[in-house]
N, C-alpha and C. Protein backbone atom coordinates (compact mmCIF):
# COMPACT_ATOMS: atom_id res chain seq x y z
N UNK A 1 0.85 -1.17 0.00
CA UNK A 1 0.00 0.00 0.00
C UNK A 1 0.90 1.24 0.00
N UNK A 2 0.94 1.77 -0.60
CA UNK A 2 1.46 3.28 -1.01
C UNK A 2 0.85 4.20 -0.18
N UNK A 3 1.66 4.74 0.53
CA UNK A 3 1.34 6.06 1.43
C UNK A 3 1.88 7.59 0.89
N UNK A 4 0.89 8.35 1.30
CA UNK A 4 0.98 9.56 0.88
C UNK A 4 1.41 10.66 1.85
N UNK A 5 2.41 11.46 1.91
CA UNK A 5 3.07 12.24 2.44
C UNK A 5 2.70 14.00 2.11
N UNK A 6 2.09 14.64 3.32
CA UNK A 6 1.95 15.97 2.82
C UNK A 6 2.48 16.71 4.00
N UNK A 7 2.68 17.56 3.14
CA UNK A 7 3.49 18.51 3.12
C UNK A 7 2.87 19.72 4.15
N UNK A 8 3.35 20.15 5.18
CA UNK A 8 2.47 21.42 5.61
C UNK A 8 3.65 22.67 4.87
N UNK A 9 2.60 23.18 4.24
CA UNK A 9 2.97 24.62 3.92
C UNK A 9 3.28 25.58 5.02
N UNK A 10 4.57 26.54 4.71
CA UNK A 10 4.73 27.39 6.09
C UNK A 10 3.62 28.19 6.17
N UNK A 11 2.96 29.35 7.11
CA UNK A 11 2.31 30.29 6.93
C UNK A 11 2.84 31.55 6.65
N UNK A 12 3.85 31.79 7.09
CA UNK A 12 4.42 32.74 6.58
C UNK A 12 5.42 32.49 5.34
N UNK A 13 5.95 33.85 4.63
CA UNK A 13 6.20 34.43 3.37
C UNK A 13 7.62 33.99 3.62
N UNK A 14 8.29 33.38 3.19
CA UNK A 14 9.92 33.38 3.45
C UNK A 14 10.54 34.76 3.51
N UNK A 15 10.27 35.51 2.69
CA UNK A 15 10.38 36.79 2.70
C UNK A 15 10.04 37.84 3.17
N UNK A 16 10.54 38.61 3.75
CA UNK A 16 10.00 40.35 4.22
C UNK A 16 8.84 40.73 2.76
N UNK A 17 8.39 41.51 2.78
CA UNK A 17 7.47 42.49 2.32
C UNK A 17 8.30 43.29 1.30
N UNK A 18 7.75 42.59 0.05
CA UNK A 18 8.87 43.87 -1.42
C UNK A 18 8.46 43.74 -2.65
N UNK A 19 9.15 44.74 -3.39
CA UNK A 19 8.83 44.94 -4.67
C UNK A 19 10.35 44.77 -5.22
N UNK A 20 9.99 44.47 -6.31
CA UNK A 20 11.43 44.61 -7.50
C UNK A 20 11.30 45.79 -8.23
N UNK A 21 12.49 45.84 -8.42
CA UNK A 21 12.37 47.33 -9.65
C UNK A 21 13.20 47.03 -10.47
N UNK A 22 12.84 46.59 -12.28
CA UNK A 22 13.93 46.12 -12.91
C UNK A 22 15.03 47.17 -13.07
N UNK A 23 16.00 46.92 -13.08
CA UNK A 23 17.45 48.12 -13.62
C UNK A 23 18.23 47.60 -14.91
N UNK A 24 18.40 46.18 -14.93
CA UNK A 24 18.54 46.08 -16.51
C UNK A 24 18.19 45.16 -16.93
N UNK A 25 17.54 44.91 -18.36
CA UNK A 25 16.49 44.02 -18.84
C UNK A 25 17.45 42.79 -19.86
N UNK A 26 16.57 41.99 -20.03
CA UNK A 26 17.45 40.72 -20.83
C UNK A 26 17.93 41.04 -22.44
N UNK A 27 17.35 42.12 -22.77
CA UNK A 27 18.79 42.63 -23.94
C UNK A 27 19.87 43.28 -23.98
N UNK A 28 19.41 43.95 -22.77
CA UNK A 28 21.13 44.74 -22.28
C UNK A 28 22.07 43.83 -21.94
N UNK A 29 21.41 42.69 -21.46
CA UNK A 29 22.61 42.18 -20.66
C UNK A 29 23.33 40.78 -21.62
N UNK A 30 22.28 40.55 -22.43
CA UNK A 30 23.35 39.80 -23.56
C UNK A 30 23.91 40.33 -24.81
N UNK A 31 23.66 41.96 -24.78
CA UNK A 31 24.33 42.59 -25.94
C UNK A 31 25.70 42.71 -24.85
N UNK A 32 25.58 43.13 -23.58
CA UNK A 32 26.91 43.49 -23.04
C UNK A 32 27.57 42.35 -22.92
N UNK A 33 27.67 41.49 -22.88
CA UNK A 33 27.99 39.90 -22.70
C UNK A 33 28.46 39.39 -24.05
N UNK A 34 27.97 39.72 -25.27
CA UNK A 34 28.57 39.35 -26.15
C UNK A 34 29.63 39.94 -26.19
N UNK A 35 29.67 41.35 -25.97
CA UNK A 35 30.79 42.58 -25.81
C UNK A 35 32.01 41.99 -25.10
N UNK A 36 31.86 41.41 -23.90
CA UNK A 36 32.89 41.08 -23.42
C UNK A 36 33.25 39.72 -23.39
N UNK A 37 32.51 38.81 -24.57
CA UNK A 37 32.98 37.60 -24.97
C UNK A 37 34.35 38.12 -25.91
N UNK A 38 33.84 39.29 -26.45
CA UNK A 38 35.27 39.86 -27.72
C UNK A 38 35.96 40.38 -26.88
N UNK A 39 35.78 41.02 -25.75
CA UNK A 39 36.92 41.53 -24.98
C UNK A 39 37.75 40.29 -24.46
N UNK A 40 37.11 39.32 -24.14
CA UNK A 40 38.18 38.43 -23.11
C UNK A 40 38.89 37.77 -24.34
N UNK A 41 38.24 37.53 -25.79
CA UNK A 41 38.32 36.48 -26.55
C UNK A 41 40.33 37.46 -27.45
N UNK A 42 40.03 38.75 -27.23
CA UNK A 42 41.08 39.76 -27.61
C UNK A 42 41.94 39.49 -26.48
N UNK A 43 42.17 39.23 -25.70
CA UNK A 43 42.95 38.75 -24.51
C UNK A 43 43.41 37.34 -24.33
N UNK A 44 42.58 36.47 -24.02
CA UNK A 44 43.00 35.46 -23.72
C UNK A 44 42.75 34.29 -25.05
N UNK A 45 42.48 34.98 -26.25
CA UNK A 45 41.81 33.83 -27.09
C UNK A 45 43.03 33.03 -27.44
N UNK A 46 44.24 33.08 -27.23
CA UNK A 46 45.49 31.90 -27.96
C UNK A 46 46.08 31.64 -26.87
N UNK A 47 45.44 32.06 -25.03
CA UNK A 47 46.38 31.09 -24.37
C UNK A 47 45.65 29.97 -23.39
N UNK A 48 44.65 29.22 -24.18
CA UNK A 48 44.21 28.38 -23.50
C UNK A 48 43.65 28.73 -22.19
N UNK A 49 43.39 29.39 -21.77
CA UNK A 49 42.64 29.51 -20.36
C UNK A 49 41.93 28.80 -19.28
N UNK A 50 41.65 28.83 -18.32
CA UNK A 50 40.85 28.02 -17.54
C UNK A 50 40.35 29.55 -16.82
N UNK A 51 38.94 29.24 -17.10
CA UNK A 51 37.56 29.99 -16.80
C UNK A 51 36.69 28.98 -15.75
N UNK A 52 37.25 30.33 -13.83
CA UNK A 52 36.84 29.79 -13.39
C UNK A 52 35.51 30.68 -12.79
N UNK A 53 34.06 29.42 -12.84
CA UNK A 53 33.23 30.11 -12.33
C UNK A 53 32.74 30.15 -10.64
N UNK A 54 32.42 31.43 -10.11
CA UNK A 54 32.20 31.40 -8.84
C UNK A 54 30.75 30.90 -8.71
N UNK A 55 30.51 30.35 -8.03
CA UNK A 55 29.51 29.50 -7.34
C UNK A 55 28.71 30.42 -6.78
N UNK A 56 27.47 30.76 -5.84
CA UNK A 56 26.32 30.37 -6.77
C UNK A 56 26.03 31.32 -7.97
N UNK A 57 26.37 31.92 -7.71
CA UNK A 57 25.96 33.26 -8.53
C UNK A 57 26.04 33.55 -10.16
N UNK A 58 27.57 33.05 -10.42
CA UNK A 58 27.95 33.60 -11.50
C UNK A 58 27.42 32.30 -12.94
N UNK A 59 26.87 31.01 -12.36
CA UNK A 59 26.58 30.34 -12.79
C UNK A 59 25.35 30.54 -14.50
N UNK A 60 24.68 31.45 -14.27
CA UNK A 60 24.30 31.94 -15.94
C UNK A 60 25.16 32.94 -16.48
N UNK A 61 25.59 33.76 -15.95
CA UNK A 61 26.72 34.35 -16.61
C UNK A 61 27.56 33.39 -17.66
N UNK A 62 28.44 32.55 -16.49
CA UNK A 62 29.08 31.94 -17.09
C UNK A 62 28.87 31.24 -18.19
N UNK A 63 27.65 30.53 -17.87
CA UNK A 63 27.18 29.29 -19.14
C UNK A 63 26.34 30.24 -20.17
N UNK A 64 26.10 31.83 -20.27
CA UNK A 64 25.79 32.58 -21.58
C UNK A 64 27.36 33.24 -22.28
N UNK A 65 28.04 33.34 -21.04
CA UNK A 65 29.64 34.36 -21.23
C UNK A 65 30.26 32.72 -22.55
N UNK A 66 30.34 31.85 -21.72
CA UNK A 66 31.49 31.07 -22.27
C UNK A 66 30.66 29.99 -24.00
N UNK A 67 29.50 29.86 -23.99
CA UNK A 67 28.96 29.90 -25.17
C UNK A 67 29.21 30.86 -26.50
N UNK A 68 29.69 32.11 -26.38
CA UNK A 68 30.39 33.24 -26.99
C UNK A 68 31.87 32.91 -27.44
N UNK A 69 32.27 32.29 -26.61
CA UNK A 69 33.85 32.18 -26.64
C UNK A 69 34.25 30.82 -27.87
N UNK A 70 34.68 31.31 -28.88
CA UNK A 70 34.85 30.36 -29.89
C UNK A 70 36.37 29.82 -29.90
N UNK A 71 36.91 29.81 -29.03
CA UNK A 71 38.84 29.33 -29.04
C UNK A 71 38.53 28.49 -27.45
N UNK A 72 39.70 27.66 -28.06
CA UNK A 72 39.76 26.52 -26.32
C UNK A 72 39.74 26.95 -25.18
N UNK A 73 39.11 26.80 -24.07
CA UNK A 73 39.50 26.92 -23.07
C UNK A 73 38.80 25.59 -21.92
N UNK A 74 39.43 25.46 -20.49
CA UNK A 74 38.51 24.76 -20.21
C UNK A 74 37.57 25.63 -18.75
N UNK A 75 37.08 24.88 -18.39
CA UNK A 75 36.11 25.72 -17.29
C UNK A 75 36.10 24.70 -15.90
N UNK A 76 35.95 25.32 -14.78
CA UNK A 76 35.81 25.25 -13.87
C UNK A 76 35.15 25.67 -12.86
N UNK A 77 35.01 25.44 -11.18
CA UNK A 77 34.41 26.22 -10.45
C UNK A 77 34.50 26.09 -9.12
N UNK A 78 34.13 26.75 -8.46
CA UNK A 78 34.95 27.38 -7.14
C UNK A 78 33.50 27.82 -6.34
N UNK A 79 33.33 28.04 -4.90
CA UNK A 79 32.24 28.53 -4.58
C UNK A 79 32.69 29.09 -3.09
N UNK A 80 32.46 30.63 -2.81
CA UNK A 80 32.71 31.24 -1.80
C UNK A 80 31.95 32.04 -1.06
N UNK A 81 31.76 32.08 -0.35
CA UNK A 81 30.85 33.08 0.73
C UNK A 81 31.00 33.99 1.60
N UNK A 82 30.79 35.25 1.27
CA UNK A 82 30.76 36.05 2.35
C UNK A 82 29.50 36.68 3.15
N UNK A 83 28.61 36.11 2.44
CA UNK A 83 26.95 36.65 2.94
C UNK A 83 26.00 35.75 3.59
N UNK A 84 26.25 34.61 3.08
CA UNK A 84 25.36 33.69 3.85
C UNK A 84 23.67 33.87 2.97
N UNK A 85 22.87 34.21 4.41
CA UNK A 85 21.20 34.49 3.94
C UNK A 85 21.46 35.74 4.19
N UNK A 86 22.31 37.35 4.31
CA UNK A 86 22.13 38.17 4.65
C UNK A 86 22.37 38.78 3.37
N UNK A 87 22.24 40.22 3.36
CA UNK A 87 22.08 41.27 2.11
C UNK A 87 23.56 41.95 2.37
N UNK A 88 24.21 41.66 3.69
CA UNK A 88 25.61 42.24 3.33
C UNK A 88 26.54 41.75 4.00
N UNK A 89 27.59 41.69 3.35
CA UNK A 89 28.89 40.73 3.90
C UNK A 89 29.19 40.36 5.11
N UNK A 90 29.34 39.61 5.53
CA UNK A 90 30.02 39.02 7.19
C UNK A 90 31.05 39.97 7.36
N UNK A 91 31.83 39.88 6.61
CA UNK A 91 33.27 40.35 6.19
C UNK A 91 34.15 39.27 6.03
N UNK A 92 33.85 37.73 6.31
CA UNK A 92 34.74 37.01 6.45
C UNK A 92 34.17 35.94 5.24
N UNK A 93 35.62 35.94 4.38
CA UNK A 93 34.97 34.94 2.89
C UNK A 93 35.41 33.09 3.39
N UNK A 94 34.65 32.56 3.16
CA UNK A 94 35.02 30.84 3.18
C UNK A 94 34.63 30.65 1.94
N UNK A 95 35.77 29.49 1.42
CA UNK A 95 35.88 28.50 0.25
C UNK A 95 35.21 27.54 0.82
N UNK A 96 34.14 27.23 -0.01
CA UNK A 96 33.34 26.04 -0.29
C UNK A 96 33.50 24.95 -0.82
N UNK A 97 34.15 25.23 -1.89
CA UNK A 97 34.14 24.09 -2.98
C UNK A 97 35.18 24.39 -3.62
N UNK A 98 36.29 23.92 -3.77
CA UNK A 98 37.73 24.46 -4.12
C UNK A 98 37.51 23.80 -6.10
N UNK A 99 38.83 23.94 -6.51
CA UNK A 99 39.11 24.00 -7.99
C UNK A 99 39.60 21.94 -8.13
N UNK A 100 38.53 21.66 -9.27
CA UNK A 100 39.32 20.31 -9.20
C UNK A 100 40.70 20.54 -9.95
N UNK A 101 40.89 21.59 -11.09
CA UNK A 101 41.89 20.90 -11.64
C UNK A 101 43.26 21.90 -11.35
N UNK A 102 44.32 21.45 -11.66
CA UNK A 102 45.64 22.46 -11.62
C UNK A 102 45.48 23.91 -12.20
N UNK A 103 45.76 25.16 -11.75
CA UNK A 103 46.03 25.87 -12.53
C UNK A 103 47.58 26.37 -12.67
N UNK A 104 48.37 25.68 -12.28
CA UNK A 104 50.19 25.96 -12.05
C UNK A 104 50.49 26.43 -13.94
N UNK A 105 51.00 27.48 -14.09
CA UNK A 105 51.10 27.81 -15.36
C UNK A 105 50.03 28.30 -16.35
N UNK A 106 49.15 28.09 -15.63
CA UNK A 106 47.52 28.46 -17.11
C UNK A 106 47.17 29.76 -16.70
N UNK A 107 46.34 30.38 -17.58
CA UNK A 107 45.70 32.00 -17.40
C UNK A 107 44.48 31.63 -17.08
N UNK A 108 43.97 32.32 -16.06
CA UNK A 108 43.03 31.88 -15.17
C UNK A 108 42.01 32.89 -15.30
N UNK A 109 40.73 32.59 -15.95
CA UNK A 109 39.90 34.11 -15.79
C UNK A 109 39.06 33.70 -14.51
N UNK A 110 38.85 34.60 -13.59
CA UNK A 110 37.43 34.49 -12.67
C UNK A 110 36.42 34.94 -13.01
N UNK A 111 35.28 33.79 -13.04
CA UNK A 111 34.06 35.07 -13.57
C UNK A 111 32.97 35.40 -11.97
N UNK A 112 32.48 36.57 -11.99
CA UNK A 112 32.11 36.82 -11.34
C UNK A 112 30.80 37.21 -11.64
N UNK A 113 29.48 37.37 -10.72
CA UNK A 113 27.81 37.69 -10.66
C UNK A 113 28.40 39.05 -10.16
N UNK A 114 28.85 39.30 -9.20
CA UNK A 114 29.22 40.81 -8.95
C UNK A 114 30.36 41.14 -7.81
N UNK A 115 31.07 42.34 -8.16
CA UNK A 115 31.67 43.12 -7.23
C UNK A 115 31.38 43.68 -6.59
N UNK A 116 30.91 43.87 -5.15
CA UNK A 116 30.18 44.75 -4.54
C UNK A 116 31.57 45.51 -3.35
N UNK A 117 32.09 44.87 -2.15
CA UNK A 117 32.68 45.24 -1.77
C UNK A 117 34.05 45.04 -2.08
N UNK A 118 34.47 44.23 -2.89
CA UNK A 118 35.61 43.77 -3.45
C UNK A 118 36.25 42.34 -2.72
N UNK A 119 35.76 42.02 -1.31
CA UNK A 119 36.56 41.28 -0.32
C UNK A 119 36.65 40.19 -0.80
N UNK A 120 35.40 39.42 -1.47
CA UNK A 120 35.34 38.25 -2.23
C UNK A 120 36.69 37.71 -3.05
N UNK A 121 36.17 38.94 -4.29
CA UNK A 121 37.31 38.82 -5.07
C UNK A 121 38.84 38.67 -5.23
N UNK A 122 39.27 39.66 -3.93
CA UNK A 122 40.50 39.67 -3.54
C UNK A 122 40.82 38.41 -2.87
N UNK A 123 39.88 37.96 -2.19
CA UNK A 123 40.67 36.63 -1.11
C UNK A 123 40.78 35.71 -2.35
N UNK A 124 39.72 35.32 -3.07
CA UNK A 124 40.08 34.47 -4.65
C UNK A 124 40.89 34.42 -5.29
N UNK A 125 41.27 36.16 -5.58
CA UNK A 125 42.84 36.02 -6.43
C UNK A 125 44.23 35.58 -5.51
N UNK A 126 43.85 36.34 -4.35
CA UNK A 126 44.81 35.77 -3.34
C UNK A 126 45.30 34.26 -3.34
N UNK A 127 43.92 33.56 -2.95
CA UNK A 127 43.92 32.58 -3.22
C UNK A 127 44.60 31.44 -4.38
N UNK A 128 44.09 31.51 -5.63
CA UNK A 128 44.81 31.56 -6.27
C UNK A 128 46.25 31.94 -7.10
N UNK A 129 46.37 32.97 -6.77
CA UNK A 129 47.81 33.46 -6.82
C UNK A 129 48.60 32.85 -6.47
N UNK A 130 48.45 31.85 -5.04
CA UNK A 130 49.53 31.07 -4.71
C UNK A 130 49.58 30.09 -5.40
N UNK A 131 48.81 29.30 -6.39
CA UNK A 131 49.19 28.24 -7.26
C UNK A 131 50.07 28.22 -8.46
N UNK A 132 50.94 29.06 -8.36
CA UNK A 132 51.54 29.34 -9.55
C UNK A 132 50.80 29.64 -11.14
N UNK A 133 49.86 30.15 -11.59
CA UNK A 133 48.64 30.54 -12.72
C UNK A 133 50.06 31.70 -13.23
N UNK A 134 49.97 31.21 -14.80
CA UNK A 134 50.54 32.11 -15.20
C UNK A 134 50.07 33.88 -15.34
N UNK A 135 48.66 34.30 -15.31
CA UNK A 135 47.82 34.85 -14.66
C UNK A 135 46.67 34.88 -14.13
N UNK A 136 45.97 35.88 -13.77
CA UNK A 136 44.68 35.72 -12.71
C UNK A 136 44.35 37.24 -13.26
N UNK A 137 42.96 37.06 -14.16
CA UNK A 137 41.87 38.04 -14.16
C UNK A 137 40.72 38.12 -14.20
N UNK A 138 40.23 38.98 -13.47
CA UNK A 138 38.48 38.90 -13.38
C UNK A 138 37.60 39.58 -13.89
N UNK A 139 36.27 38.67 -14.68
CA UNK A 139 35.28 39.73 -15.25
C UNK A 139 34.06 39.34 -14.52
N UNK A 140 33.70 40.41 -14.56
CA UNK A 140 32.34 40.34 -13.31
C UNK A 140 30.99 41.05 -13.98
N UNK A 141 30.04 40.45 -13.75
CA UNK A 141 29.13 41.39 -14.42
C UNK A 141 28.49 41.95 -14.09
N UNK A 142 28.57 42.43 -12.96
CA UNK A 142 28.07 43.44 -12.29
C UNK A 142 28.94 43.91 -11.42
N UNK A 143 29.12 45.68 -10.87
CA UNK A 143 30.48 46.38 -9.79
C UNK A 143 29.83 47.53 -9.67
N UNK A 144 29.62 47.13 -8.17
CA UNK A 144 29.23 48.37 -6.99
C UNK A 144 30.55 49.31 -6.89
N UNK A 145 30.77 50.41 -7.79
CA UNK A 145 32.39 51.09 -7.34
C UNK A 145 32.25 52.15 -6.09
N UNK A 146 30.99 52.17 -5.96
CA UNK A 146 30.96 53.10 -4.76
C UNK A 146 30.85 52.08 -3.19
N UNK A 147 31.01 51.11 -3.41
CA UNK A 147 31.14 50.30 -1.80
C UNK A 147 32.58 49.49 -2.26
N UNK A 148 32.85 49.42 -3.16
CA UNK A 148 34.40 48.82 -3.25
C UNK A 148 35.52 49.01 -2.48
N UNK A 149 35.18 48.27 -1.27
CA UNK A 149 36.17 49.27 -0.24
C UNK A 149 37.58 48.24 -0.49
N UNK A 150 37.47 47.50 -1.15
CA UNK A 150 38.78 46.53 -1.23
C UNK A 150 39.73 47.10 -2.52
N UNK A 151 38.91 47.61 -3.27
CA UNK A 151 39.74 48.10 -4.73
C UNK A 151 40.00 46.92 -4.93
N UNK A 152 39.39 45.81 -5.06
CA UNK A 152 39.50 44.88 -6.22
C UNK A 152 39.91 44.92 -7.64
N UNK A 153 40.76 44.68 -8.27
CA UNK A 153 41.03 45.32 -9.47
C UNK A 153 39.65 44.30 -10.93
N UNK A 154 39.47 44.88 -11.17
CA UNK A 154 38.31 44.10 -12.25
C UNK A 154 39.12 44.60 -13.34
N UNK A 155 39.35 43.54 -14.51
CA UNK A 155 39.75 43.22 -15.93
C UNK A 155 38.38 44.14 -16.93
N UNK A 156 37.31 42.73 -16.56
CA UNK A 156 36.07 42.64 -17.59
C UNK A 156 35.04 43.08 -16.82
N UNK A 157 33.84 44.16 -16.96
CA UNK A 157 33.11 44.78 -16.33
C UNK A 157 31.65 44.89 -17.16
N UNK A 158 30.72 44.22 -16.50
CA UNK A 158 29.40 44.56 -17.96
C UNK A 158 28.90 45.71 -17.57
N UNK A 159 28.55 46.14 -16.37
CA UNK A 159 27.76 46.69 -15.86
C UNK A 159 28.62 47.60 -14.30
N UNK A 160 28.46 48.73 -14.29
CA UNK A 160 28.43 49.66 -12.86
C UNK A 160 27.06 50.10 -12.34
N UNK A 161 26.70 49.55 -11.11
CA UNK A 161 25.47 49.77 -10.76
C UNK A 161 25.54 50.59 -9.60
N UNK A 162 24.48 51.19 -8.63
CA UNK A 162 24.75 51.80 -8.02
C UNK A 162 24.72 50.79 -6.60
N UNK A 163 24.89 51.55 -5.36
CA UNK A 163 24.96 50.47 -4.45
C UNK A 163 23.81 50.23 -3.60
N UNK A 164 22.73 49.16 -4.38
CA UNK A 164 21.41 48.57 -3.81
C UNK A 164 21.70 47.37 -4.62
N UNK A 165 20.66 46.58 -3.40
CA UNK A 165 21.03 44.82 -3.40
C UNK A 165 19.90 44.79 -4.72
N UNK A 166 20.48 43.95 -5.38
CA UNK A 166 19.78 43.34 -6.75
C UNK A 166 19.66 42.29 -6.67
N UNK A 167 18.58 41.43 -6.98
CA UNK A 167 18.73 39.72 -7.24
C UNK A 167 18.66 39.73 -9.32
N UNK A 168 18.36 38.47 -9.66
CA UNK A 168 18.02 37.94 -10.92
C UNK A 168 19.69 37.56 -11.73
N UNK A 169 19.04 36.91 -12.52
CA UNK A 169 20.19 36.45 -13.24
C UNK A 169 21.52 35.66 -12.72
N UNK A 170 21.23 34.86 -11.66
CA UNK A 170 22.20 34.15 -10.97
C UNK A 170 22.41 34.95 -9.41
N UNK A 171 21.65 36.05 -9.33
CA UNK A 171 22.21 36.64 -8.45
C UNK A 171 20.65 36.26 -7.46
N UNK A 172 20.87 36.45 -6.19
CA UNK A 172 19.60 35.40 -4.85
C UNK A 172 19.05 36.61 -4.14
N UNK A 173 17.98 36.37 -3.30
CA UNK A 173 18.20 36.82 -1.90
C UNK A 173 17.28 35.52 -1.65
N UNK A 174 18.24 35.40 -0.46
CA UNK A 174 17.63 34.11 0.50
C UNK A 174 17.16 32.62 -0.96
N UNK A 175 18.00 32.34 -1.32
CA UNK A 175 17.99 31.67 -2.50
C UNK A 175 16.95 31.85 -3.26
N UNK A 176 16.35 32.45 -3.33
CA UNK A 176 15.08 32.72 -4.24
C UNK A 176 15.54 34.00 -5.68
N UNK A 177 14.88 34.46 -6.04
CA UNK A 177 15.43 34.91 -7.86
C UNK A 177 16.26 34.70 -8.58
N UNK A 178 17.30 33.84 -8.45
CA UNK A 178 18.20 33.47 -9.35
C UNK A 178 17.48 33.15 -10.99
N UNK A 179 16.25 32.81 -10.99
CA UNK A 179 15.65 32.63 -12.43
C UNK A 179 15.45 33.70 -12.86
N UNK A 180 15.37 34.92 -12.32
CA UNK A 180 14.93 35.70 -12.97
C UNK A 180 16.29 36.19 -14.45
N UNK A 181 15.63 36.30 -15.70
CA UNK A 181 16.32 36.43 -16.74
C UNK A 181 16.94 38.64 -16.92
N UNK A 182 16.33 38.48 -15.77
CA UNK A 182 17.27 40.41 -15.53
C UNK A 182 17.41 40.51 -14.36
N UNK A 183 17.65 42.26 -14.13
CA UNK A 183 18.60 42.03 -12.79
C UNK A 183 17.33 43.70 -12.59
N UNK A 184 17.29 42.89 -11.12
CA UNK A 184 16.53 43.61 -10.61
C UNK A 184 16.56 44.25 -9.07
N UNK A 185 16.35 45.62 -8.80
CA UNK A 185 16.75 46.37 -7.56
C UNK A 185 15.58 45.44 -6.68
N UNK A 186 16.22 45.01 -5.12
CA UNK A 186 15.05 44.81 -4.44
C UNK A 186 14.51 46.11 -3.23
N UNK A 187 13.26 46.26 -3.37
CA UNK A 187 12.99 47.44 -2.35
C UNK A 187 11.85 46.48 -1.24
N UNK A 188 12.43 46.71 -0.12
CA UNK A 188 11.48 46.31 1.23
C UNK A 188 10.47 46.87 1.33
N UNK A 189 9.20 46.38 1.47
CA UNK A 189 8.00 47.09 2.13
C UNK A 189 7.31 47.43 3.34
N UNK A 190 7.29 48.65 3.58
CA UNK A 190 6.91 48.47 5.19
C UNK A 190 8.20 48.75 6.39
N UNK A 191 9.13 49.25 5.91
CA UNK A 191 10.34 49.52 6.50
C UNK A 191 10.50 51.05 6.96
């Protein structure tokens, strides 16, 4: 006899009380994306690369960025945290999920969902830096330059936004909008 399992629904909203406000829509962001498929492809297109993607975030980026890219490279991925379920940094980044393969000698791009305070980024290249990579550069597609308190140096840049939390396009709050196909400001209601 087959038994049936249900589910109690929570009563409350996982979420606070909000609206989205789109800021950029799904043609901006794959005309800019093709843009910097030719930028990286003018850079790194004859030295084999390893394109690594950051975890959770940068994950459609990457798989629209590296579909563009018509010369070898291989890909990878990495996953780090400095936020957790919160809207702004701990301050303290942990590696999650490290790199399976070598990069000792290879040009290493990082791709990134966004730059906001820079801390991420820097502990990554840091990070990496010590493996011997013949280099380490990052394109991000999205950079808060007005909270960049790390001066992260960014290579590849699609987008400068201003400094409010956005979800869509790989980017969360509280794991939820990552489907969304643009990137959108979130505003709280009732605050």
């Amino acid at each position: 006899m087959a038994t049936t399992t249900k589910f109690r629904l929570n009563p409350e909203p996982p979420l606070p009380s909000h609206r989205l406000e789109p800021l950029l829509d799904e043609e901006e962001i794959r005309n800019r994306i093709a843009e910097l498929a030719r930028e990286v492809k003018k850079s790194l297109g004859e030295k084999d690369p390893i394109i690594v993607c950051v975890l959770k975030g940068a994950f459609m980026f990457v798989a629209d960025l590296t579909r563009q890219l018509d010369f070898p490279f291989s890909i990878d991925f990495l996953r780090a945290s400095s936020y957790g379920n919160s809207v702004v940094t701990s301050g303290e980044v942990r590696l999650e999920l490290d790199l399976q393969q070598s990069i000792s000698n290879r040009h290493v791009l990082i791709v990134e969902d966004i730059v906001d305070t820079g801390l991420t980024v820097k502990y990554l290249q840091a990070n990496l830096e010590t493996r011997n990579p013949a280099s380490v550069s990052v394109c991000t597609l999205l950079h808060k330059p007005a909270n960049n308190v790390k001066l992260a140096p960014i290579d590849y840049c699609g987008f400068e936004i201003p400094n409010h939390f956005v979800v869509g396009y790989g980017l969360d709050w509280q794991g939820y909008y990552r489907n969304l196909p643009y990137i959108a400001q979130v505003h709280e209601i009732g605050n």
